[in-house]
C-alpha atoms as a PDB file:
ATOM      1  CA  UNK A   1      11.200 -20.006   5.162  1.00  0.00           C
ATOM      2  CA  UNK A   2      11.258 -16.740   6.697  1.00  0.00           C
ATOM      3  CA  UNK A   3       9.470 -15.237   3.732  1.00  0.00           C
ATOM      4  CA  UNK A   4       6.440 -17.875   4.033  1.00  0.00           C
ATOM      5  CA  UNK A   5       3.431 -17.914   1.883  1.00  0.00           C
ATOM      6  CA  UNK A   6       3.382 -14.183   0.371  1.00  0.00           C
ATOM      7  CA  UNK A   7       2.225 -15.448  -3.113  1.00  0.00           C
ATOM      8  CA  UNK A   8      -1.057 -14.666  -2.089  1.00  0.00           C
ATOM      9  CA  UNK A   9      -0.558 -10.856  -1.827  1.00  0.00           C
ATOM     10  CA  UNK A  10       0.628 -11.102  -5.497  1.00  0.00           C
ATOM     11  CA  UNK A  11      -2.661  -9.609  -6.543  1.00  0.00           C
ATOM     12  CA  UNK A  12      -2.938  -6.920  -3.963  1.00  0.00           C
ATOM     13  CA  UNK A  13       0.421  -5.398  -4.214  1.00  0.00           C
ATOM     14  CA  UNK A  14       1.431  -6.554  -7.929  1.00  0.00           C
ATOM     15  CA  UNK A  15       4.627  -8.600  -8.716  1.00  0.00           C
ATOM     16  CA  UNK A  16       7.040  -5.318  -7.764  1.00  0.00           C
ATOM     17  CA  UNK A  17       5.758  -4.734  -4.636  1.00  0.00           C
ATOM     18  CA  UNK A  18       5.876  -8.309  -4.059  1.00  0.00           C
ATOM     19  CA  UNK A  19       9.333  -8.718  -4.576  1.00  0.00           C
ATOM     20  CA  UNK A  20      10.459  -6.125  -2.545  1.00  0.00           C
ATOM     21  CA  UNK A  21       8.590  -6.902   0.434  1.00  0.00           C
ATOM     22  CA  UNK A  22       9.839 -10.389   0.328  1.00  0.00           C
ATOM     23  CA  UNK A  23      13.284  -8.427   0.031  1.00  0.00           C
ATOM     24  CA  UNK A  24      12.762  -6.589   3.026  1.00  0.00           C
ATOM     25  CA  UNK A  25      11.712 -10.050   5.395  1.00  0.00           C
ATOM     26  CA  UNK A  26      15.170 -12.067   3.551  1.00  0.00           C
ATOM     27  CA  UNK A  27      17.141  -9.069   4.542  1.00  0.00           C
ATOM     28  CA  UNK A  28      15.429  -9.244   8.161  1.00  0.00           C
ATOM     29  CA  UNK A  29      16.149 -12.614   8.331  1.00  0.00           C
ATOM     30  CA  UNK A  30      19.894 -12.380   8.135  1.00  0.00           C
ATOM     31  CA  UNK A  31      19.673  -9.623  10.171  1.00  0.00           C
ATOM     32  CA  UNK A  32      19.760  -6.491   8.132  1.00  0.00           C
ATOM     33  CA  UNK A  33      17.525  -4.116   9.665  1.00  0.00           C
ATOM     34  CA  UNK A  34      18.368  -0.856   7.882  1.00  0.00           C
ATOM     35  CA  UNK A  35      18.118  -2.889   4.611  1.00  0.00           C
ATOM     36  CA  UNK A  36      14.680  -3.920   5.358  1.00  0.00           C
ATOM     37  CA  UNK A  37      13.282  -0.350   5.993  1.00  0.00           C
ATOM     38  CA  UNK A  38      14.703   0.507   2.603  1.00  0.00           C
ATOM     39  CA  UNK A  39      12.424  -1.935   0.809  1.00  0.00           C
ATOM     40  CA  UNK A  40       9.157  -1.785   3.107  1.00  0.00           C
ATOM     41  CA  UNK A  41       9.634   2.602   2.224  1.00  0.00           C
ATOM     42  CA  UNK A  42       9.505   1.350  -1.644  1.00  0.00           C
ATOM     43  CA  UNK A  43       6.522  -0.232  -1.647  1.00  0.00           C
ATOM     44  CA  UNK A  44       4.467   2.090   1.060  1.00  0.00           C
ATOM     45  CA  UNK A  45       6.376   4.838  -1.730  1.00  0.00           C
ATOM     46  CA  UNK A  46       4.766   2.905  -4.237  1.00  0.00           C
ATOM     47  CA  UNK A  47       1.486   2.539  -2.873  1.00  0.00           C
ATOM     48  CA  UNK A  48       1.131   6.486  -2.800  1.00  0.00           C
ATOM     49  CA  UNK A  49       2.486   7.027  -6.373  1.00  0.00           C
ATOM     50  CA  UNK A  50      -0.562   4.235  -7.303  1.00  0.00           C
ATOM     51  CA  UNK A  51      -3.120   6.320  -5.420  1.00  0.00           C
ATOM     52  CA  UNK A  52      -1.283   9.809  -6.849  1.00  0.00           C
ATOM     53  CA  UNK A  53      -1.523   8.647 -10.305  1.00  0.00           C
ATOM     54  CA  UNK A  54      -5.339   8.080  -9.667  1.00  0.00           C
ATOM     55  CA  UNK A  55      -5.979  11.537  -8.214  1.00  0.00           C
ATOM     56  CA  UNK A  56      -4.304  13.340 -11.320  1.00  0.00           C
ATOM     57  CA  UNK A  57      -7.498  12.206 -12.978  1.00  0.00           C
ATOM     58  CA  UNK A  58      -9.330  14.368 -10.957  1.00  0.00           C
ATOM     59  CA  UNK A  59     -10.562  17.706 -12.553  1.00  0.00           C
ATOM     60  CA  UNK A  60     -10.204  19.703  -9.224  1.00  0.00           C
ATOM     61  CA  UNK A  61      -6.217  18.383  -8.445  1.00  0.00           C
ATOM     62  CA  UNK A  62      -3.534  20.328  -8.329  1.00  0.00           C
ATOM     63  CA  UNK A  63      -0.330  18.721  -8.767  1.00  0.00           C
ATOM     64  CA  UNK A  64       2.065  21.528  -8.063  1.00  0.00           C
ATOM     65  CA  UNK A  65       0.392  21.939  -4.390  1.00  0.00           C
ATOM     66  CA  UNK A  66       0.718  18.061  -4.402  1.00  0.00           C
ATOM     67  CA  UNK A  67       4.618  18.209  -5.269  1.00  0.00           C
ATOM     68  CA  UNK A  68       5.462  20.740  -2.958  1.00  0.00           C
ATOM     69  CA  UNK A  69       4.285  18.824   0.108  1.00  0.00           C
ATOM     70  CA  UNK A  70       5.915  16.334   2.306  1.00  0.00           C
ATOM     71  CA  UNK A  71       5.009  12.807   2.549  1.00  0.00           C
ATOM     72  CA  UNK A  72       2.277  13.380   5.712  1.00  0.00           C
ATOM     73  CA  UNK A  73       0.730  15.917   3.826  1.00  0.00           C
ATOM     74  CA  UNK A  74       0.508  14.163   0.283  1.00  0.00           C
ATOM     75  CA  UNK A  75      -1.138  11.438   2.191  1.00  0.00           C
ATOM     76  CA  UNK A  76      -3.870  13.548   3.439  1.00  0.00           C
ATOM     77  CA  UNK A  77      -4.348  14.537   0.004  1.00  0.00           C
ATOM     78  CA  UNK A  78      -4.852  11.472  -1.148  1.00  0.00           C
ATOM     79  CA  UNK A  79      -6.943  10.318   1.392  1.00  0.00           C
ATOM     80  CA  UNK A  80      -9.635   9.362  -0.919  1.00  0.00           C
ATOM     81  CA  UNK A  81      -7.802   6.918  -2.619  1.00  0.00           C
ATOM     82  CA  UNK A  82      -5.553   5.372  -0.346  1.00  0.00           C
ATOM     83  CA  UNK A  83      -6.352   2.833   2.479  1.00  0.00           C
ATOM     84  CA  UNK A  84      -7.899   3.343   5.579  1.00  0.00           C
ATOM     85  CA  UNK A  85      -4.650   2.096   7.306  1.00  0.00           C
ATOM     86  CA  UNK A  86      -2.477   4.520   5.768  1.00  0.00           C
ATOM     87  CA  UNK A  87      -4.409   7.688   6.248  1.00  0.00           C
ATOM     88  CA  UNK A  88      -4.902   5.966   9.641  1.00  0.00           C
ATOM     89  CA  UNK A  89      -1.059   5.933  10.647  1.00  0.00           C
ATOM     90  CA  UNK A  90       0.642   8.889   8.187  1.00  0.00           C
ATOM     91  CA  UNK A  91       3.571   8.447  10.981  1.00  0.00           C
ATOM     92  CA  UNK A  92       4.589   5.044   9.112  1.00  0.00           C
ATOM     93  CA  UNK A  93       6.517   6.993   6.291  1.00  0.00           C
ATOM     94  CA  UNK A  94       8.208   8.518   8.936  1.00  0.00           C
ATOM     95  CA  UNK A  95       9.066   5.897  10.808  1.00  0.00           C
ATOM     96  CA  UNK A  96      10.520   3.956   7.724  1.00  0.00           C
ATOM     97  CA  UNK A  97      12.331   7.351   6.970  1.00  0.00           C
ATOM     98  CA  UNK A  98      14.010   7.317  10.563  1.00  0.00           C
ATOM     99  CA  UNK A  99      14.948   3.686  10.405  1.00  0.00           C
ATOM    100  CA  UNK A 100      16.878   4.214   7.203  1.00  0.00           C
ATOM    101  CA  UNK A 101      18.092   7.618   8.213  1.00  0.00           C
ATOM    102  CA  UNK A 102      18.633   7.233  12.513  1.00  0.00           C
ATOM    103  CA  UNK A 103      17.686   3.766  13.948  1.00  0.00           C
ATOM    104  CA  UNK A 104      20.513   1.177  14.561  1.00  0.00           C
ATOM    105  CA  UNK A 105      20.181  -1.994  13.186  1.00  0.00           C
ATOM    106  CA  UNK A 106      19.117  -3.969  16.092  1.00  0.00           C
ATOM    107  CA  UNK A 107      16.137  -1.107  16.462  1.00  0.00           C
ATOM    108  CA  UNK A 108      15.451  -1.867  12.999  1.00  0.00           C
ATOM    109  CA  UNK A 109      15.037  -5.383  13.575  1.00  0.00           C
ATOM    110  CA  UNK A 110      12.742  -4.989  16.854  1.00  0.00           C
ATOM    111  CA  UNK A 111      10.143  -3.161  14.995  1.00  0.00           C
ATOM    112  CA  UNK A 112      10.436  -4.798  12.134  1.00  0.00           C
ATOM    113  CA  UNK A 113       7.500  -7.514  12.402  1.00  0.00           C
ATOM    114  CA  UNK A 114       5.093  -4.029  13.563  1.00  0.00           C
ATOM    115  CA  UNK A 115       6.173  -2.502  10.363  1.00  0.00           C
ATOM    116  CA  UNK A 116       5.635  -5.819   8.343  1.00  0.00           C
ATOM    117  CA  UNK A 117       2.078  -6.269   9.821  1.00  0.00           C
ATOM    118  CA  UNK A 118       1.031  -2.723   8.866  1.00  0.00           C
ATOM    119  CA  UNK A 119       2.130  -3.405   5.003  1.00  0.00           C
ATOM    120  CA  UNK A 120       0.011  -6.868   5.188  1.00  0.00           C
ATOM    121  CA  UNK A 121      -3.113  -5.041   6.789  1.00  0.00           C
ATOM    122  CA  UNK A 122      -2.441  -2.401   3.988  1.00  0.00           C
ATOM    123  CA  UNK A 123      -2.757  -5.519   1.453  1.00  0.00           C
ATOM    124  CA  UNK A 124      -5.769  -7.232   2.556  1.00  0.00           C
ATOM    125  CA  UNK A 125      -7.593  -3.732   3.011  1.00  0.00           C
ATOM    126  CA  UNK A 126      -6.154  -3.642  -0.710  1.00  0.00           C
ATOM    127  CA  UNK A 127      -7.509  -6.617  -1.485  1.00  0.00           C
ATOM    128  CA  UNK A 128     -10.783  -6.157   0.362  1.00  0.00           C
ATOM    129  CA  UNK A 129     -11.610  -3.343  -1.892  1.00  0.00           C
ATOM    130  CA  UNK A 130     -10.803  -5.067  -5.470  1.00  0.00           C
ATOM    131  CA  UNK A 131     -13.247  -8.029  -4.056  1.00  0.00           C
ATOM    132  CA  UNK A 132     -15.905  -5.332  -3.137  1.00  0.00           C
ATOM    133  CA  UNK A 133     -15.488  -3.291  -6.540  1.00  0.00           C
ATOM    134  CA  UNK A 134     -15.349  -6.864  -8.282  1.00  0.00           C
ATOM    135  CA  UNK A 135     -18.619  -7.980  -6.538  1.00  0.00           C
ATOM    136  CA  UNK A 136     -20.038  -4.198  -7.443  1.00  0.00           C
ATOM    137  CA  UNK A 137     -19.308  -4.115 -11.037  1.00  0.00           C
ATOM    138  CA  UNK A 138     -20.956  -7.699 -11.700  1.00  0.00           C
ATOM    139  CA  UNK A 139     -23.763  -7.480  -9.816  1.00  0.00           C
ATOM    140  CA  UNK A 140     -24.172  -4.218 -11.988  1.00  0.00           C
ATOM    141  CA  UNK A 141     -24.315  -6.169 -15.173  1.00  0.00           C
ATOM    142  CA  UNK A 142     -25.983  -8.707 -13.396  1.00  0.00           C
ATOM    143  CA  UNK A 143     -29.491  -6.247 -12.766  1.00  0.00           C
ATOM    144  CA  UNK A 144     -28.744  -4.528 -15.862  1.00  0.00           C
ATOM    145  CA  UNK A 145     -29.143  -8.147 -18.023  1.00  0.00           C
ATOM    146  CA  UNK A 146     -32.351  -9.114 -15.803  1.00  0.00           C
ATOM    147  CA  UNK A 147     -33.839  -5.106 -16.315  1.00  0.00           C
ATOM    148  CA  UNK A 148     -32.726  -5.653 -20.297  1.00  0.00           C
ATOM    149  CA  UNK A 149     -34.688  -9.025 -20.366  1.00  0.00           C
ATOM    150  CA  UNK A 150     -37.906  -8.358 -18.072  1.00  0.00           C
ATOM    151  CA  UNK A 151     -38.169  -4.654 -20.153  1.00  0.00           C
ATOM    152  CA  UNK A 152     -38.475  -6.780 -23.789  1.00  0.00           C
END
């Protein structure tokens, strides 16, 4: 019950992700705090490794400079191909870091619905921009079949 209706963010955090964020609200409801951090880190960890993978395309990266910075910097690096919400709040690593690392349980657990409602923000702004790429890439083909037909 605790975990809800989270099927929906299936598509905007793929079936890993998905698992381990419903891991991390389980673990919060039986009141594991310190557990939880350790799966909300995997998938924001995740969610930078997607957008990292996706700027080694680029001709002008440069991985070792990537690889040799810490998490606040990496995400500034990737700023062009991560959410808004993320470049937004580069402290949430760190805060996810100190929870597993510093934090008592029972601190854990009081921030744990703030932390929980960044991911989900994450998501739909995730989400958000597959519908507007979708809605891009069809109405593409869309004015390219009309411009093919009206040029015969």
């Amino acid at each position: 019950m605790a975990i809800g209706n989270t099927k929906q963010l299936k598509e905007m955090l793929g079936d890993d992700r998905l698992k381990e964020f419903n891991r991390a609200i389980g673990l919060t409801a039986h009141g594991v705090g310190i557990g939880s951090y350790v799966y909300l880190r995997r998938v924001f960890e995740s969610l930078i490794e997607e957008a990292h993978q996706e700027a080694k395309k680029e001709t002008d990266w440069n991985e070792r400079n990537y690889q040799q910075r810490v998490m606040k910097e990496k995400v500034s690096m990737l700023k062009n191909f991560l959410p808004l919400f993320i470049i937004q709040h580069p402290e949430l690593y760190s805060i996810l870091s100190r929870g597993i690392h510093e934090l008592t349980e029972k601190q854990c657990l009081d921030s744990f619905e703030a932390l929980k409602e960044a991911i989900l923000v994450i998501a739909q702004e995730r989400l958000h921009d597959l519908q507007r790429k979708k809605r891009y890439s069809e109405a593409s083909r869309a004015i390219k079949s009309v411009s093919n037909k009206i040029a015969d």
